[in-house]
Protein backbone atom coordinates (compact mmCIF):
# COMPACT_ATOMS: atom_id res chain seq x y z
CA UNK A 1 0.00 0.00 0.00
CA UNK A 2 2.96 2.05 0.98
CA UNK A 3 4.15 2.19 -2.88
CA UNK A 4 0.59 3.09 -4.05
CA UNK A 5 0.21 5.93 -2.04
CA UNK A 6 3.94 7.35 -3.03
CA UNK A 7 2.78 6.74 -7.20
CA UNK A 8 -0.73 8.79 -6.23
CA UNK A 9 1.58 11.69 -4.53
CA UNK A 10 3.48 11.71 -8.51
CA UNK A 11 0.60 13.41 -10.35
CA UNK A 12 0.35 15.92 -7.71
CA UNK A 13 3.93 17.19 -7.42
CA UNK A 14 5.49 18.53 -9.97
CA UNK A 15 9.11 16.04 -10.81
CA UNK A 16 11.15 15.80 -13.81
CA UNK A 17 10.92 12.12 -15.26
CA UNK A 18 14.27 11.09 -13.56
CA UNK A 19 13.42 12.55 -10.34
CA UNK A 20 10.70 10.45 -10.25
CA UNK A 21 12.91 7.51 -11.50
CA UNK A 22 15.24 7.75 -8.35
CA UNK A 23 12.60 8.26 -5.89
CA UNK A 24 11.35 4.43 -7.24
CA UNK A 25 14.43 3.24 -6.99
CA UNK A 26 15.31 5.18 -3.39
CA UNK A 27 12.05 2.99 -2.30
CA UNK A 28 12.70 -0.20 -3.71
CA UNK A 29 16.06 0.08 -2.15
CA UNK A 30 14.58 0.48 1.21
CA UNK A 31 12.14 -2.24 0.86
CA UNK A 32 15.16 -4.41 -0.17
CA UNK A 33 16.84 -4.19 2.84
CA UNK A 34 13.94 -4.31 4.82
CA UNK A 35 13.42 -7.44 3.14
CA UNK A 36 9.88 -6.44 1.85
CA UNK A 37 11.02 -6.76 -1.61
CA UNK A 38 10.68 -10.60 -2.51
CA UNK A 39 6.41 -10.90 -1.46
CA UNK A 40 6.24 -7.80 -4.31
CA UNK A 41 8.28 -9.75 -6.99
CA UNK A 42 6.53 -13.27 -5.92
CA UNK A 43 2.95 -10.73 -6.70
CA UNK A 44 4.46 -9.12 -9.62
CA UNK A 45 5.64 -12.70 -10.92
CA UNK A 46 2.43 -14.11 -10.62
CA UNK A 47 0.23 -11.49 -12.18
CA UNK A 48 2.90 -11.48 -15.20
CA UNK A 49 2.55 -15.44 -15.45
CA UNK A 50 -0.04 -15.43 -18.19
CA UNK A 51 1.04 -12.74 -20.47
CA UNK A 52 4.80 -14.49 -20.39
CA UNK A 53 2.92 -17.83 -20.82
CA UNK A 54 0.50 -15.74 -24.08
CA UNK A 55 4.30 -14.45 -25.09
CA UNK A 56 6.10 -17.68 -25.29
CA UNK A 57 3.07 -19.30 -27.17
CA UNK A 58 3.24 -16.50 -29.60
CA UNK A 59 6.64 -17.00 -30.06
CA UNK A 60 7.43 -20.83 -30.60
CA UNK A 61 4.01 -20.44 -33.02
CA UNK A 62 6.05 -17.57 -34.75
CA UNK A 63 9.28 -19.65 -34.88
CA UNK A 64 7.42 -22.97 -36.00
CA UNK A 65 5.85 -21.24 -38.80
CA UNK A 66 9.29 -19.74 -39.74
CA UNK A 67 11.02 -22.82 -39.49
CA UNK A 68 8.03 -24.01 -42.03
CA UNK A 69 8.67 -21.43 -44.06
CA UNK A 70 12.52 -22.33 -44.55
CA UNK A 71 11.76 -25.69 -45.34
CA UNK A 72 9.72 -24.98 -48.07
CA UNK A 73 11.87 -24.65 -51.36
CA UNK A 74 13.19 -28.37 -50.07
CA UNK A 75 9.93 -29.61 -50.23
CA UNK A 76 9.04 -27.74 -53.41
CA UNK A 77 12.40 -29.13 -55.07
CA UNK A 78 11.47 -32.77 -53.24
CA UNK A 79 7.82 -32.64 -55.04
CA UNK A 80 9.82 -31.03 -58.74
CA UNK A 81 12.19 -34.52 -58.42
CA UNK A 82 9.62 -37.00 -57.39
CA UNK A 83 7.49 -35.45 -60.52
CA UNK A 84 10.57 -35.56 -62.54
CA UNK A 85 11.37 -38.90 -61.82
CA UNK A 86 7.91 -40.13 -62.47
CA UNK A 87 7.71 -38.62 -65.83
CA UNK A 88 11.40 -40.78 -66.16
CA UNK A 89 9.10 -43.97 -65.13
CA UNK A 90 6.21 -42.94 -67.59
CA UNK A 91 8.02 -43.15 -70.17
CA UNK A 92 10.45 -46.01 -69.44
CA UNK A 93 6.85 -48.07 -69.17
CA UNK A 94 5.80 -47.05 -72.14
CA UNK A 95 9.27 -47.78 -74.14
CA UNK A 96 9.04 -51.46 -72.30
CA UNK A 97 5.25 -51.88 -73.19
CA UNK A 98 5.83 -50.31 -77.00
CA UNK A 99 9.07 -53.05 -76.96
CA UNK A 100 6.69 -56.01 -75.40
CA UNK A 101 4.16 -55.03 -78.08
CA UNK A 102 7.09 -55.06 -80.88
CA UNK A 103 8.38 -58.56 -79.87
CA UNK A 104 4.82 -60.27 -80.00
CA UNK A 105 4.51 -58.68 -83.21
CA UNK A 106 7.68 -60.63 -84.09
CA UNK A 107 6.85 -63.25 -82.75
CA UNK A 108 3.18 -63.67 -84.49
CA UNK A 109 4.99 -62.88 -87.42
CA UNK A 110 7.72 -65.91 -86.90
CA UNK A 111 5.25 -68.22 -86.66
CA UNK A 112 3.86 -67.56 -89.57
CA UNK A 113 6.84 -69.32 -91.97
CA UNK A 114 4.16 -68.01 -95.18
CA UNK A 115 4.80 -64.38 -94.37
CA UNK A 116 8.55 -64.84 -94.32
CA UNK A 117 10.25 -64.05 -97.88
CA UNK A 118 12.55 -61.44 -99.87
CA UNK A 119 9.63 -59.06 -100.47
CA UNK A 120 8.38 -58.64 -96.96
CA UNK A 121 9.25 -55.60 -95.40
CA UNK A 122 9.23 -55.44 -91.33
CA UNK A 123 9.03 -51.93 -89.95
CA UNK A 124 7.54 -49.24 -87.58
CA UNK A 125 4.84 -46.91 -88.13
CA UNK A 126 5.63 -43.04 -87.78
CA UNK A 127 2.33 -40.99 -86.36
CA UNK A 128 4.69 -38.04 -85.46
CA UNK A 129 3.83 -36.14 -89.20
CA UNK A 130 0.49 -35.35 -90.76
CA UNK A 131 0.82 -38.02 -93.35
CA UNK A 132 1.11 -41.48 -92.10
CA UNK A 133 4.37 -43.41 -92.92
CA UNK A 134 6.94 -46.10 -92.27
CA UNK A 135 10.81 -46.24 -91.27
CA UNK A 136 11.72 -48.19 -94.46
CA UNK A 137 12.58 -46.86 -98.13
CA UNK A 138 14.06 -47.98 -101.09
CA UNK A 139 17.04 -48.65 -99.46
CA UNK A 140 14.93 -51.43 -97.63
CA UNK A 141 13.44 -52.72 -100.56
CA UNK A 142 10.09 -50.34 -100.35
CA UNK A 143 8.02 -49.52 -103.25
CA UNK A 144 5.43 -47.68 -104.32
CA UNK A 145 2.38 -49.22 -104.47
CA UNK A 146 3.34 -51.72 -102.14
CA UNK A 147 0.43 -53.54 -99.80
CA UNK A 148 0.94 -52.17 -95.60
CA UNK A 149 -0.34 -54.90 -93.63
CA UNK A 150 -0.89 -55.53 -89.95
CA UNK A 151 -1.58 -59.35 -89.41
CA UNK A 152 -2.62 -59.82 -92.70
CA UNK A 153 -5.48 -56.57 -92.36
CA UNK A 154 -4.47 -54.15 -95.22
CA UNK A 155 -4.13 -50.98 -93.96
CA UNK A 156 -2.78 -49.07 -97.47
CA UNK A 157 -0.42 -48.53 -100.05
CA UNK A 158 2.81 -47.00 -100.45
CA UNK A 159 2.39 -43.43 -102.26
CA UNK A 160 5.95 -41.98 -102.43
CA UNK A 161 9.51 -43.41 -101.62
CA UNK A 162 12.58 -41.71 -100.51
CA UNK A 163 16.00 -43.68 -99.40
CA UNK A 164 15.05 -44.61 -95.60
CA UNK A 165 11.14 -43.26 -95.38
CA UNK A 166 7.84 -43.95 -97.36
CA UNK A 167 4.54 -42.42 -97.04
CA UNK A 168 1.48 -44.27 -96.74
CA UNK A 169 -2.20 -43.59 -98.60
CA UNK A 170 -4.47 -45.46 -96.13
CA UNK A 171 -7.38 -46.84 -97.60
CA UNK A 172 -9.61 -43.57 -96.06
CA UNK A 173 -7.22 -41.26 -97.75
CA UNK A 174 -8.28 -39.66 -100.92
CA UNK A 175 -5.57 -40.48 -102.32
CA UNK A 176 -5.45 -44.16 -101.83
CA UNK A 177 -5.92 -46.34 -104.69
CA UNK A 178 -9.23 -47.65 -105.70
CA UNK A 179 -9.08 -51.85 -104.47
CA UNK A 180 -10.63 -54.87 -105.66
CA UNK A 181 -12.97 -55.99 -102.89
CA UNK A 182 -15.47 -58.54 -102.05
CA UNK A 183 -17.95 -59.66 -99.42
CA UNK A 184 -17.52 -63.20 -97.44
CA UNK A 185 -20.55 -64.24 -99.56
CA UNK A 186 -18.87 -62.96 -102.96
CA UNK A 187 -20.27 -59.86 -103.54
CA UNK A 188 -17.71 -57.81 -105.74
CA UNK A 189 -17.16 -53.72 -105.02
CA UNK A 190 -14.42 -51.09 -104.87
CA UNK A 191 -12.59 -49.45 -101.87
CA UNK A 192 -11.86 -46.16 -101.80
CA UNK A 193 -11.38 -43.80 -98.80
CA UNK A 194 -13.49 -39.88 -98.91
CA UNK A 195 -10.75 -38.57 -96.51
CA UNK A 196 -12.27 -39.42 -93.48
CA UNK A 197 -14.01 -43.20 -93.82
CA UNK A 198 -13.21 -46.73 -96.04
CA UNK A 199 -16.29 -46.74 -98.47
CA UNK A 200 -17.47 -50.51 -100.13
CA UNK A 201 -18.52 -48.50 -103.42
CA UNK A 202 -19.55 -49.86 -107.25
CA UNK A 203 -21.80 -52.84 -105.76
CA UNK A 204 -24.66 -53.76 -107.81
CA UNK A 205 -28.41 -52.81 -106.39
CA UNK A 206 -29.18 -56.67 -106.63
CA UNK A 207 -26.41 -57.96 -104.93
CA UNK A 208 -26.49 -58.75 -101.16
CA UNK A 209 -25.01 -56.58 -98.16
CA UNK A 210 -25.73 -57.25 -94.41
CA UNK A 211 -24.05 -55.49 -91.76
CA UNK A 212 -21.52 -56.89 -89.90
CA UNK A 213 -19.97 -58.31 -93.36
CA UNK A 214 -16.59 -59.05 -93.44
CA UNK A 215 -14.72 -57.63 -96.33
CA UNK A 216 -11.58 -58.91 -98.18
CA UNK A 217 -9.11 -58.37 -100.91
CA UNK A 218 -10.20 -60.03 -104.29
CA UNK A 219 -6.37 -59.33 -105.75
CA UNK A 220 -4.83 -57.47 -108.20
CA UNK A 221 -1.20 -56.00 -108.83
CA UNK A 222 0.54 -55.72 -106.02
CA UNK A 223 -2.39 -56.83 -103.62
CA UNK A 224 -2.67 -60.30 -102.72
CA UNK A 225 -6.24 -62.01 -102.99
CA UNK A 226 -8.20 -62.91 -98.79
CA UNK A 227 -6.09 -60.25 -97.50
CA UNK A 228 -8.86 -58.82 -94.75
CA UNK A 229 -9.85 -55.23 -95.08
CA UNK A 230 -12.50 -54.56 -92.01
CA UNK A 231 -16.30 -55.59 -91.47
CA UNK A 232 -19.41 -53.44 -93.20
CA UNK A 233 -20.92 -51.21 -90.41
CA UNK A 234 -23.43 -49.62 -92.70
CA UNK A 235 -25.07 -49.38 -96.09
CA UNK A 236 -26.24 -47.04 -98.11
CA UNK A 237 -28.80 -47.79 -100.65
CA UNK A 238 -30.20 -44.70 -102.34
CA UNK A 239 -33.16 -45.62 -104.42
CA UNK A 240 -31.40 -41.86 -107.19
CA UNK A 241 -27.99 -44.28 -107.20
CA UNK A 242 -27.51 -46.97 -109.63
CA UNK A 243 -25.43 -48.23 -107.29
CA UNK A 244 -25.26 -49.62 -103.18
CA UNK A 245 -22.62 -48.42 -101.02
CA UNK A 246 -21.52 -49.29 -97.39
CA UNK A 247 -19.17 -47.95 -94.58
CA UNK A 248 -16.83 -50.43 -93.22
CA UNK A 249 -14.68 -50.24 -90.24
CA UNK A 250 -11.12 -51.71 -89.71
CA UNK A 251 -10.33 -54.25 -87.42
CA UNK A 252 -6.97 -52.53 -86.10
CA UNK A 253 -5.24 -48.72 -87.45
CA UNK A 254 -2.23 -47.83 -88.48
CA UNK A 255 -1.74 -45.38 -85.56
CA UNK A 256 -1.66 -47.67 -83.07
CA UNK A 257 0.13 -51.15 -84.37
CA UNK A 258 3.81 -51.95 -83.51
CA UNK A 259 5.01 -53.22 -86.69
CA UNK A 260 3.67 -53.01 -90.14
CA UNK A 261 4.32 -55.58 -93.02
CA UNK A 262 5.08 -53.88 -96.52
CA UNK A 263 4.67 -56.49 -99.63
């Protein structure tokens, strides 16, 4: 009480800041050696003990956050490598399942002693241009007009040639040649591609069509005769047209298989 009444006495006498300062300290110093001091600290202590407690809180949540905050380009460049190194992985799979797809390709192929001969041409399709084409040329014995198979499915010809590359006129392609064609019943037509699908064209309006038809090659030059071509998915029988027409779909496509067979 004695050091509450001295702070009321301040605002009524008129001290200078450090006269005030040594009168608190000329009173603590007296209630330090009359030994009065240590009940105000043990008051003073305890009335401070949650703001210290609100303090250190504040400060290890301060320090966690910074400590976060430092280890966060590690993590960043952690997450960058795992991503990295699963893109590595990605593509290693792929290479390993494009390889497992070449070798039963191979292997199909093997087994087949008929397909093995001087004019057969093994080789990979390209997808990465516009055009469709192979990694084989004249060089490899490639010619134009050649047959591209897949497991005995023709897939097109050979349009142009250079030393270690060919381009490829699928049968959709405009620019494919017309080929001989008949049903699994007999019924004789044309292929020819409109740029987008394989058209069954030239069939006679009394001849027999039925979905689902398979379609193969009935030979010519440089086309072999049973070679399969796809299966009819629909016809088109205008009663204007002298002719019947039909849309058939391949069984595989050249974007997709491993190996191609040139003949």
């Amino acid at each position: 009480m004695v050091l509450k009444d001295i702070l009321t006495i301040f605002p009524q006498v008129k001290l200078a800041n450090w006269q005030k300062t040594v009168i608190i300290l000329g009173i603590f110093l007296v209630l330090d050696l009359a030994g009065l001091t240590p009940p105000i600290t043990t008051a003073i202590n305890r009335n401070l003990l949650p703001v210290k407690k609100v303090w250190i809180g504040g400060f290890n949540q301060v320090f966690g956050f910074w400590k976060d905050v430092e280890k966060l380009p590690k993590a960043i460049q952690r997450i960058q490598d795992l991503e990295l190194r699963l893109a590595e992985t990605s593509a290693s799979l792929a290479e390993l399942e494009s390889l497992r797809r070449e070798n039963e390709e191979l292997k199909f192929l093997l087994n087949n002693t008929d397909r093995i001969g001087e004019r057969v041409v093994l080789t990979s399709p390209i997808v990465a241009f516009a055009r469709p084409a192979i990694a084989a040329g004249s060089a490899e014995g490639v010619q134009v007009g050649s047959a591209v198979l897949s497991r005995d499915i023709l897939l097109g010809q050979v349009s142009a040639v250079s030393a270690h590359e060919a381009r490829i006129a699928l049968l959709s392609s405009k620019d494919a040649r017309s080929v001989l064609a008949k049903t699994s019943l007999g019924t004789m037509g044309l292929i020819r591609g409109d740029g987008k699908k394989i058209i069954f064209d030239e069939v006679a309006k009394t001849e027999p069509l039925m979905v689902g038809e398979r379609i193969i090659t009935a030979g010519q030059p440089q086309i072999e005769q049973n070679l399969s071509i796809g299966r009819i998915t629909k016809i088109i029988d205008s009663p204007s047209a002298s002719v019947k027409q039909a849309i058939v779909e391949q069984y595989v496509s050249f974007f997709e298989v491993p190996l191609v067979e040139i003949r």
